[in-house]
Each structure stands twice: as C-alpha cells, then as structure tokens.
C-alpha atoms as a PDB file:
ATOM      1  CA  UNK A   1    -106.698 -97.000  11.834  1.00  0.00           C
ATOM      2  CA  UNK A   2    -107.978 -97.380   8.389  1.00  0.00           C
ATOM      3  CA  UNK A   3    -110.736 -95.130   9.050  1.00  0.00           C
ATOM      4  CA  UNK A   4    -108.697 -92.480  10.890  1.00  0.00           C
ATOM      5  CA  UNK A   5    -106.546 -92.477   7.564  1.00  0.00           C
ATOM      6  CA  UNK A   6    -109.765 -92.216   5.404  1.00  0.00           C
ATOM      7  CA  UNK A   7    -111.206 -89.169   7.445  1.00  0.00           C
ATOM      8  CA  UNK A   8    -107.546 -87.477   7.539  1.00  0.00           C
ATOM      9  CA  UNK A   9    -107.269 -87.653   3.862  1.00  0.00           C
ATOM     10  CA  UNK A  10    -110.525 -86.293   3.359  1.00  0.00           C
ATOM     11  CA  UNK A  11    -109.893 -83.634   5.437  1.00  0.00           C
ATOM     12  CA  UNK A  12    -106.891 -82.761   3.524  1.00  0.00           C
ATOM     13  CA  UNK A  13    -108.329 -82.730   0.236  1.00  0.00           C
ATOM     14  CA  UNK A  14    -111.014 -80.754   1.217  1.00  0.00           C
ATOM     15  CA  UNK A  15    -108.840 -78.075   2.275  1.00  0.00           C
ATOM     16  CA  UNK A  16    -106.681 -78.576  -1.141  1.00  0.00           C
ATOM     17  CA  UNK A  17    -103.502 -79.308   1.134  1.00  0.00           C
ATOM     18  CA  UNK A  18    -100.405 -79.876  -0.618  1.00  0.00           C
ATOM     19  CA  UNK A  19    -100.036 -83.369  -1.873  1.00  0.00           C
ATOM     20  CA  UNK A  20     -96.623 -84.094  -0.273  1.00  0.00           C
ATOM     21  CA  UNK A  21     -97.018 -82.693   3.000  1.00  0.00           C
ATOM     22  CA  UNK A  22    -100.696 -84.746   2.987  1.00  0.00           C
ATOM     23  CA  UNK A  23     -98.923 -87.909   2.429  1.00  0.00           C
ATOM     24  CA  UNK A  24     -96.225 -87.091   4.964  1.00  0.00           C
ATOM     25  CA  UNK A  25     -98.559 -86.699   7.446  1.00  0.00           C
ATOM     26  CA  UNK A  26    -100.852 -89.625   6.205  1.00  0.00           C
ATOM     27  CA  UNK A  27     -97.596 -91.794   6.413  1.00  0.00           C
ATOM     28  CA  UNK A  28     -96.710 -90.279   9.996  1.00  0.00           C
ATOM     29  CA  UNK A  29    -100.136 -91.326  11.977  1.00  0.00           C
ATOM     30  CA  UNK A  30    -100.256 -94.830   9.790  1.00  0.00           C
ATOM     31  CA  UNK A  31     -96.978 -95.186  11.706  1.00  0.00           C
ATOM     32  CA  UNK A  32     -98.195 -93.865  15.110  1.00  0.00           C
ATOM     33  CA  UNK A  33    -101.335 -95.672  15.188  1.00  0.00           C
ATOM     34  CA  UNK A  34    -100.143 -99.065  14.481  1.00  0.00           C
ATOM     35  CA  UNK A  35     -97.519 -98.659  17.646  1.00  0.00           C
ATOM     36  CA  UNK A  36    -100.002 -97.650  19.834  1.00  0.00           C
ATOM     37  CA  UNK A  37    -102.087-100.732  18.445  1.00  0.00           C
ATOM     38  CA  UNK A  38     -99.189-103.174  18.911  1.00  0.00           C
ATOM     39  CA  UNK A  39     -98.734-101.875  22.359  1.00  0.00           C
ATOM     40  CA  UNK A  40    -102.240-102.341  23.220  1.00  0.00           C
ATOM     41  CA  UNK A  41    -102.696-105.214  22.455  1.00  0.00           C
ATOM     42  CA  UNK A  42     -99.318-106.916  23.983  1.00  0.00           C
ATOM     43  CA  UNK A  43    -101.062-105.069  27.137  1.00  0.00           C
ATOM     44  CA  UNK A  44    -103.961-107.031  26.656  1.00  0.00           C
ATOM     45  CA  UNK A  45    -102.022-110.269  26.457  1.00  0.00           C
ATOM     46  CA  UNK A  46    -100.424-109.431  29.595  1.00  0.00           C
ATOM     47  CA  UNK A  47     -96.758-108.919  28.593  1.00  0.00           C
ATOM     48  CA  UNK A  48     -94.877-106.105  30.504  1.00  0.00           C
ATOM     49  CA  UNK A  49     -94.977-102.607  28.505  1.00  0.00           C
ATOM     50  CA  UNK A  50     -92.801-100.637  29.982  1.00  0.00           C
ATOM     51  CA  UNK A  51     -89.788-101.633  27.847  1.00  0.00           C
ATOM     52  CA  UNK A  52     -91.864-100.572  24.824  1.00  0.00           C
ATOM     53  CA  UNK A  53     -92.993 -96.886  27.218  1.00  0.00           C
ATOM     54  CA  UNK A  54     -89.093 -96.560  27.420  1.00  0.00           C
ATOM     55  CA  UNK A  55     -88.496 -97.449  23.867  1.00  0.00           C
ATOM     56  CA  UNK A  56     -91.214 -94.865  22.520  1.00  0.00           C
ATOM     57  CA  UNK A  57     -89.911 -92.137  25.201  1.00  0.00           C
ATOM     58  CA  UNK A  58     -86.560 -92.695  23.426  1.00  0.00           C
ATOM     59  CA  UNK A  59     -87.884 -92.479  20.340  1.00  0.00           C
ATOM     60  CA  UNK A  60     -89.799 -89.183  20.995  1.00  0.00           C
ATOM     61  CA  UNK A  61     -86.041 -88.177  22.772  1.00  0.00           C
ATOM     62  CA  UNK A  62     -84.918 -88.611  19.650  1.00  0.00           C
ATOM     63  CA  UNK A  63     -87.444 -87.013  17.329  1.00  0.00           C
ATOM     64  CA  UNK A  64     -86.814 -83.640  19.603  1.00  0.00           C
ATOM     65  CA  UNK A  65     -83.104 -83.855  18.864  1.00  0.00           C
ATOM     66  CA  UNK A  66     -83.673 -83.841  15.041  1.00  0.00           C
ATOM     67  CA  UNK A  67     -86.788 -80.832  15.315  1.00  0.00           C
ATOM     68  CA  UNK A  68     -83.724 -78.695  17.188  1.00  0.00           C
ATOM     69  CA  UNK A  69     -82.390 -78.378  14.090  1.00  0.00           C
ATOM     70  CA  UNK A  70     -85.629 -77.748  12.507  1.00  0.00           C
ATOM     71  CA  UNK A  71     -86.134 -74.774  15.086  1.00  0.00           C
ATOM     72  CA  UNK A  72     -82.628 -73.493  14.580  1.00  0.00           C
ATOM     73  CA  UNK A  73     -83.496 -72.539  10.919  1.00  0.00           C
ATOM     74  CA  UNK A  74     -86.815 -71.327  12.035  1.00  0.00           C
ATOM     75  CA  UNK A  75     -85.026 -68.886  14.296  1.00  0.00           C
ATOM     76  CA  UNK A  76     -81.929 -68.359  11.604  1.00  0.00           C
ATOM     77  CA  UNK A  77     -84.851 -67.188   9.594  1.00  0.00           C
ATOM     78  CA  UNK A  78     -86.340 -64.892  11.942  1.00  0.00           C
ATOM     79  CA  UNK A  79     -83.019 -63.042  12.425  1.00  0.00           C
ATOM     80  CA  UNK A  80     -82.310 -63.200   8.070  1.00  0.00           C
ATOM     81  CA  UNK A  81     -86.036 -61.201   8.045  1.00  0.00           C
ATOM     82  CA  UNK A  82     -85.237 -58.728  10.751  1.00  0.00           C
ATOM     83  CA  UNK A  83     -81.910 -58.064  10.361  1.00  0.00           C
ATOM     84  CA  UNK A  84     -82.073 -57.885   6.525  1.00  0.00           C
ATOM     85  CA  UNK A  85     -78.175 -58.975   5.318  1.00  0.00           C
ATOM     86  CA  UNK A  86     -79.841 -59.529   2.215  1.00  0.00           C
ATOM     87  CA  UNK A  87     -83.220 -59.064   0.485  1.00  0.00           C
ATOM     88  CA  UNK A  88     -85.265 -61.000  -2.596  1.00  0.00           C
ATOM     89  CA  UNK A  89     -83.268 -60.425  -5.914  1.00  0.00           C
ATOM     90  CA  UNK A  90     -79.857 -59.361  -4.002  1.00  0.00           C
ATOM     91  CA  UNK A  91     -76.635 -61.597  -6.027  1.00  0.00           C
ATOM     92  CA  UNK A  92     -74.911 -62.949  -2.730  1.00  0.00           C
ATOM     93  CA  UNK A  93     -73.017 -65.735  -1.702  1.00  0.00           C
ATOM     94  CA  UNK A  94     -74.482 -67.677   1.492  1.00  0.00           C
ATOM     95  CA  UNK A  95     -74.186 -71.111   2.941  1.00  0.00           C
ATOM     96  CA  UNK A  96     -71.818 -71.785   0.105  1.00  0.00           C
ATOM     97  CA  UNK A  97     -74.242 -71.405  -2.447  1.00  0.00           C
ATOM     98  CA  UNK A  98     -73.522 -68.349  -5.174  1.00  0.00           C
ATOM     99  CA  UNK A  99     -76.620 -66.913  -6.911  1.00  0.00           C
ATOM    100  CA  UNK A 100     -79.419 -64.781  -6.845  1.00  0.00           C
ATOM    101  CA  UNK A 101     -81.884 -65.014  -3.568  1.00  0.00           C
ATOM    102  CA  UNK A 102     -85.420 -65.880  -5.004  1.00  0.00           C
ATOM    103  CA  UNK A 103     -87.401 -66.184  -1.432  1.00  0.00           C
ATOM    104  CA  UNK A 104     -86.503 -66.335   2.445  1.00  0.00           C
ATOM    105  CA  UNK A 105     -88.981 -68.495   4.216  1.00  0.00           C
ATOM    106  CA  UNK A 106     -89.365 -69.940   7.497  1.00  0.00           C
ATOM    107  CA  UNK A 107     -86.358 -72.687   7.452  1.00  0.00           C
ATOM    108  CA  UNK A 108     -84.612 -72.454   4.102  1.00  0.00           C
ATOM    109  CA  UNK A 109     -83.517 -69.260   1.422  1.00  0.00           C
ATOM    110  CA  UNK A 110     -84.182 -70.680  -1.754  1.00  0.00           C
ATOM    111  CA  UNK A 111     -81.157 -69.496  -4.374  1.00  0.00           C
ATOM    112  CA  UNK A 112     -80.789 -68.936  -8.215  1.00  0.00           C
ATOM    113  CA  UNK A 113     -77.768 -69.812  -9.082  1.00  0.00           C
ATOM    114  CA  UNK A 114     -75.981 -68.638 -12.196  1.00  0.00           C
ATOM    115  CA  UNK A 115     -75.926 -71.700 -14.228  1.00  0.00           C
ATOM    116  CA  UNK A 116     -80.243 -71.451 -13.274  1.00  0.00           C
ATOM    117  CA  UNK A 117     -80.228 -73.994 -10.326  1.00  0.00           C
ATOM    118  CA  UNK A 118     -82.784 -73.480  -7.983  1.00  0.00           C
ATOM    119  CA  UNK A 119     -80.819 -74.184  -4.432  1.00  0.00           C
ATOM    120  CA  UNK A 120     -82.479 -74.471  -1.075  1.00  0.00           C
ATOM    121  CA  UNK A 121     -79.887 -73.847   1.475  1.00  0.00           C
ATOM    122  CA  UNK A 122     -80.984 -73.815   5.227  1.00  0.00           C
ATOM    123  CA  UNK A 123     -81.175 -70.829   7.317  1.00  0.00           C
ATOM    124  CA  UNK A 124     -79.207 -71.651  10.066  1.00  0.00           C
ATOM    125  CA  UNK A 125     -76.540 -72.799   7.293  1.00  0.00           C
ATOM    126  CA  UNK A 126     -76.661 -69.361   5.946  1.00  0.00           C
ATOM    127  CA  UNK A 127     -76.491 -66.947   9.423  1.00  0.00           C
ATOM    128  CA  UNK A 128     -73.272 -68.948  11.280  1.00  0.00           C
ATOM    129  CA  UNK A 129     -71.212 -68.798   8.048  1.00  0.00           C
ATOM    130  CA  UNK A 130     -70.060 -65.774   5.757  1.00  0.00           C
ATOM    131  CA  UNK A 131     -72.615 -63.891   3.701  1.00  0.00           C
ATOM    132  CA  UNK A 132     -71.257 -61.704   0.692  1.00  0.00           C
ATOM    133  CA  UNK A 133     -73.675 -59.246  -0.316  1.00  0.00           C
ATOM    134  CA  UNK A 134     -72.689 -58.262  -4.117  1.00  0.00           C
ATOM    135  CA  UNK A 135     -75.612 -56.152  -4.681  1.00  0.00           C
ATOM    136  CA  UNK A 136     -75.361 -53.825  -1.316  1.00  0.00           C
ATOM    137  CA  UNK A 137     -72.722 -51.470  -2.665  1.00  0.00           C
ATOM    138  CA  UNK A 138     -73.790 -49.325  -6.135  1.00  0.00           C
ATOM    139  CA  UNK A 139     -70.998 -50.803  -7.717  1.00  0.00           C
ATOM    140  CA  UNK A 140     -68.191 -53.443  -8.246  1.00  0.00           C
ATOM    141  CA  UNK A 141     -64.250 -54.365  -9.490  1.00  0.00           C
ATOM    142  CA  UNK A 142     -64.119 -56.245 -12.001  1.00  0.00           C
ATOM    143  CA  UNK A 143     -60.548 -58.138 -11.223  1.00  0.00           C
ATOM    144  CA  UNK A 144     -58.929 -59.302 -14.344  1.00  0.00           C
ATOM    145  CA  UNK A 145     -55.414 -59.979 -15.334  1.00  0.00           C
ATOM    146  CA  UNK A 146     -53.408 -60.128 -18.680  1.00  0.00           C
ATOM    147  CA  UNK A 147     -49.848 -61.411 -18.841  1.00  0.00           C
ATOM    148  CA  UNK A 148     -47.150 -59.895 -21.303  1.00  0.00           C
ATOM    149  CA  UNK A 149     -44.181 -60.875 -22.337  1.00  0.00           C
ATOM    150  CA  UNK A 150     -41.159 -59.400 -20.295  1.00  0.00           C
ATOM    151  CA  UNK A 151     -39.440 -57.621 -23.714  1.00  0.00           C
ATOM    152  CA  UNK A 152     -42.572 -55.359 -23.857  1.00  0.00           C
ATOM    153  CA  UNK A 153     -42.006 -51.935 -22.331  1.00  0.00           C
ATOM    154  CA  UNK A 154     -45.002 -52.327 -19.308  1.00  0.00           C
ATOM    155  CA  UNK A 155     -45.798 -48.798 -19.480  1.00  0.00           C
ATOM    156  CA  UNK A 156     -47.246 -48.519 -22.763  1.00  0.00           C
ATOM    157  CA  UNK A 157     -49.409 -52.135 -22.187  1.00  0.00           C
ATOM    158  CA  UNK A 158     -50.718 -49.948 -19.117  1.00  0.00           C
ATOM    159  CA  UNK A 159     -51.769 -47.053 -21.331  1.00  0.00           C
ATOM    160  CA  UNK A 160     -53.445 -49.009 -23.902  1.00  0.00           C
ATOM    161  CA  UNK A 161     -55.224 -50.526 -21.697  1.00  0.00           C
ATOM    162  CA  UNK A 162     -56.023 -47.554 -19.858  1.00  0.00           C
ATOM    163  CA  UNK A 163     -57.132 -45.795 -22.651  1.00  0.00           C
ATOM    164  CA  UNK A 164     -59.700 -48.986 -24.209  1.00  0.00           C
ATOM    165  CA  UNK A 165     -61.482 -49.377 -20.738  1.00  0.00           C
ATOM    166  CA  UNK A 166     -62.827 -46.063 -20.670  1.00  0.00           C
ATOM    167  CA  UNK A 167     -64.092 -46.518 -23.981  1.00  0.00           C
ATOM    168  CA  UNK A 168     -66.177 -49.782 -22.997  1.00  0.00           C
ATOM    169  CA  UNK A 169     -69.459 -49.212 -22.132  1.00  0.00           C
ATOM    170  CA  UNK A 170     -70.589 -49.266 -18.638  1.00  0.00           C
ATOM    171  CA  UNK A 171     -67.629 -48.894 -17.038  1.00  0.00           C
ATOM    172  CA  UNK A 172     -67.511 -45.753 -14.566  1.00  0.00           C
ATOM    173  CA  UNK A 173     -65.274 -42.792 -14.804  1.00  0.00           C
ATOM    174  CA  UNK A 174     -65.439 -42.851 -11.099  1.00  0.00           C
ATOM    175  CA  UNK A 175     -63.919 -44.670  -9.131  1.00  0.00           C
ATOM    176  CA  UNK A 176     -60.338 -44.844 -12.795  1.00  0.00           C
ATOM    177  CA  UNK A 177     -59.504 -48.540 -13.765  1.00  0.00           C
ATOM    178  CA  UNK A 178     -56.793 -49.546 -11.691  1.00  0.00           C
ATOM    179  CA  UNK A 179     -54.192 -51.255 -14.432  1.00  0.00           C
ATOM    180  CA  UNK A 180     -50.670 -51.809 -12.971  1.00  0.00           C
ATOM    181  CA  UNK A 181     -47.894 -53.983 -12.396  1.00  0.00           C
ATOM    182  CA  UNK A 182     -49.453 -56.890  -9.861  1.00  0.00           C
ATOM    183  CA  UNK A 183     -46.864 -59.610  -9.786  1.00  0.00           C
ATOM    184  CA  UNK A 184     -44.479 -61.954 -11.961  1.00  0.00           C
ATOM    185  CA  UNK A 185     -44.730 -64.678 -13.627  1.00  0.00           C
ATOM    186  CA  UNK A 186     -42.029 -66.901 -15.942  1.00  0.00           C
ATOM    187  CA  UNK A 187     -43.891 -65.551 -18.960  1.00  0.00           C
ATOM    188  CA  UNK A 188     -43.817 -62.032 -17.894  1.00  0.00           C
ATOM    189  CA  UNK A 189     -45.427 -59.380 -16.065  1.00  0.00           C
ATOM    190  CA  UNK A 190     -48.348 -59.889 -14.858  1.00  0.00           C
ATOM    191  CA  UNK A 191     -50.658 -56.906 -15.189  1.00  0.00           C
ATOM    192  CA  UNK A 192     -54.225 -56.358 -13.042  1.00  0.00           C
ATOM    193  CA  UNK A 193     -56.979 -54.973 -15.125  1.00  0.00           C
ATOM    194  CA  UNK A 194     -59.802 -53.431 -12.807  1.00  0.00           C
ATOM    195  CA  UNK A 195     -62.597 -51.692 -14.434  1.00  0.00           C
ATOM    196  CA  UNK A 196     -65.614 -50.494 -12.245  1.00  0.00           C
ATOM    197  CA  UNK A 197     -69.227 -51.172 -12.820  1.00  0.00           C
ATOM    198  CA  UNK A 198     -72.645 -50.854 -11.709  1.00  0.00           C
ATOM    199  CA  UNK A 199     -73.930 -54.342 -10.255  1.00  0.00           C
ATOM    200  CA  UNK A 200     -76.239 -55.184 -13.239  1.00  0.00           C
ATOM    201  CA  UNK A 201     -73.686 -54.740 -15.685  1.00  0.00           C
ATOM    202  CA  UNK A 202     -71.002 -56.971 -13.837  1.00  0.00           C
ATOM    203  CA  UNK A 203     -70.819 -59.311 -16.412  1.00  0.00           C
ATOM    204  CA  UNK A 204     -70.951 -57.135 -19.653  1.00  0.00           C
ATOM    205  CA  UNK A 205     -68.079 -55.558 -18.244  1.00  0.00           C
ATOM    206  CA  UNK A 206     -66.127 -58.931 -17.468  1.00  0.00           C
ATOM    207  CA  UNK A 207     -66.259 -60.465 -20.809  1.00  0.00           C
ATOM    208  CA  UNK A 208     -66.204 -57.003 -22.958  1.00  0.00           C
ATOM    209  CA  UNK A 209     -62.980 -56.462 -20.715  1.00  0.00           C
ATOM    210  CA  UNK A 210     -61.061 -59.549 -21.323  1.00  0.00           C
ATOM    211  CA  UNK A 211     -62.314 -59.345 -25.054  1.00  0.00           C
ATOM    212  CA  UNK A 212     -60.498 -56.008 -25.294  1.00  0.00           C
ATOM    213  CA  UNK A 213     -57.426 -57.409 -23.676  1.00  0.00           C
ATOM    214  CA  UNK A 214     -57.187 -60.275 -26.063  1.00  0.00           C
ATOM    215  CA  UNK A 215     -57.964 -57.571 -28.828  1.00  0.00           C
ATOM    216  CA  UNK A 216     -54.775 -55.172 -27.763  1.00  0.00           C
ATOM    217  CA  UNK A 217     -52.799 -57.057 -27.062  1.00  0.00           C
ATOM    218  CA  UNK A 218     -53.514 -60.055 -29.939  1.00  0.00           C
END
C-alpha cells in the first residue's frame, strides 16, 4: 500500500497535478487499499466474507447515489453551454446567487457578486430554478420611489422630477421616465420614479436618481 501511495504521488507531481485533487485521490486509494487488505486477510483466516462483499456493494450503492448528483450538474452544464441563458460577464441572478458570471464549467458557474464574493453555485442548482438575465436587454428601469407629504399639490412634484431626470446623465430619452402617482401611504403620496438606462450605467443612475430626489425635494 505504502508503495502504491509513493508511486501515485510521484506520478502526480510529475505531471504538476493540482495539490488538492492529488491528495484527494491519495486519500481515496489509502482508503481502498486498506479494505481490500482487511478483507484479504480475514479470507485468509477463514472467516466468511460475504457480509463484508455485501457491505462494500452497499457502499459502492451508495457512492453511485451521491455521483448522480455529480452527473446532474455535469449535464445542467452541458445544457447552460448550449443553450446559452447567460454568457461570461452577463449581471444575472441564478441559483439564488446575484452577481456577475465569471466562468461556467463542467459542474458549477462560479459568480461575482456585488459586494466581490466569489460564489460557486452548482449547475443543476442554477437550470431547475429561475434565471434573470439583467444584461440580455440594452437597457433597464431603474424603480425608485419618493414619498411627499399629502398638502403638496402632486402634479408639480411630478414635473420637477420630470424635468431633473432628463438632465442626469445617462438616462435615455427613449423609452420617458415614468414618474406618477403609485400608491398611498399615511405620510403621503407615494410617487414611482423610473428613469431608463443602459446596463453599465445601472447604478450611476440609481444613486444620482435618489440624490436628485433628496435634492428637490429637501
């Protein structure tokens, strides 16, 4: 066994395998080998083996029950590569996980999220639940709100508004702002501010939008 290890790790190193897959493996035949040692040698003694032939069947039952899952992100994968919901770089929301997609490989999609987490999320988690592409479309709505109080005359908050967002930069003539009247609230109207944007200016437009808001209406 020892030497089996030996000539295994120097195998590995001479092909400059990666260190932690090298020790799982090294750590998977160690395992191995000493069953089918222990085995052996109760064989040799005489006592009955075929509990232990069951008991290793079982265990191999089992080991094919946890690769299923294994080969359901493999084939998750496959499908995220050929059908192509999202791409490298795309801002998306899948398997839960918000951020931008850094890679797609065989069993996980590794994620940037905003805060800079790198998030490995596995495929199979990603394909049977919602994906949100962000980036797909050439541009988003910016959904804001600002509440004023109900003696203020709603129609001039809506034109002041109106007439700021086209002055902050980025935001597209086409598709207007929507600003109205969106629901009510104890403190007042409630008014939805909803400036268009390209994708890469998304968040430019969401903080230089409710700075302008707390500016006209200070």
């Amino acid at each position: 066994i020892g030497l089996a290890l030996r000539l295994l790790g120097r195998a590995l190193a001479r092909q400059s395998f990666d260190p932690t897959l090298a020790r799982y493996l090294h750590t998977g035949l160690k395992a191995l080998l000493n069953i089918i040692l222990v085995v052996a040698l109760l064989g040799y003694f005489g006592v009955e083996t075929t509990s232990f032939a069951a008991l290793l069947a079982a265990g191999g039952v089992a080991i094919g029950v946890a690769w299923s899952g294994l080969l359901a992100n493999f084939a998750a994968g496959t499908f995220l590569v050929f059908l192509r919901p999202f791409k490298v770089g795309d801002f998306v929301t899948a398997g839960g996980v918000t951020g931008t997609v850094d890679t797609i490989s065989l069993f996980g999609t590794t994620i940037n999220t905003p805060d800079n987490v790198l998030t490995i999320v596995g495929n199979n988690k990603i394909f049977s639940d919602t994906i949100q592409n962000f980036s797909a479309n050439k541009y988003r709505r910016v959904d804001l709100t600002a509440t004023i109080n109900g003696a203020v005359d709603h129609h001039e908050a809506i034109k002041i508004l109106k007439s700021r967002l086209v002055a902050l930069a980025n935001v597209l003539p086409t598709p207007a702002p929507d600003v109205d009247v969106l629901q009510f609230s104890p403190a007042g109207p409630v008014l939805c501010v909803r400036p268009y944007c390209k994708n890469e200016h998304y968040w430019q437009v969401y903080f230089d939008t409710n700075r302008m808001i707390r500016e006209a209406f200070g």
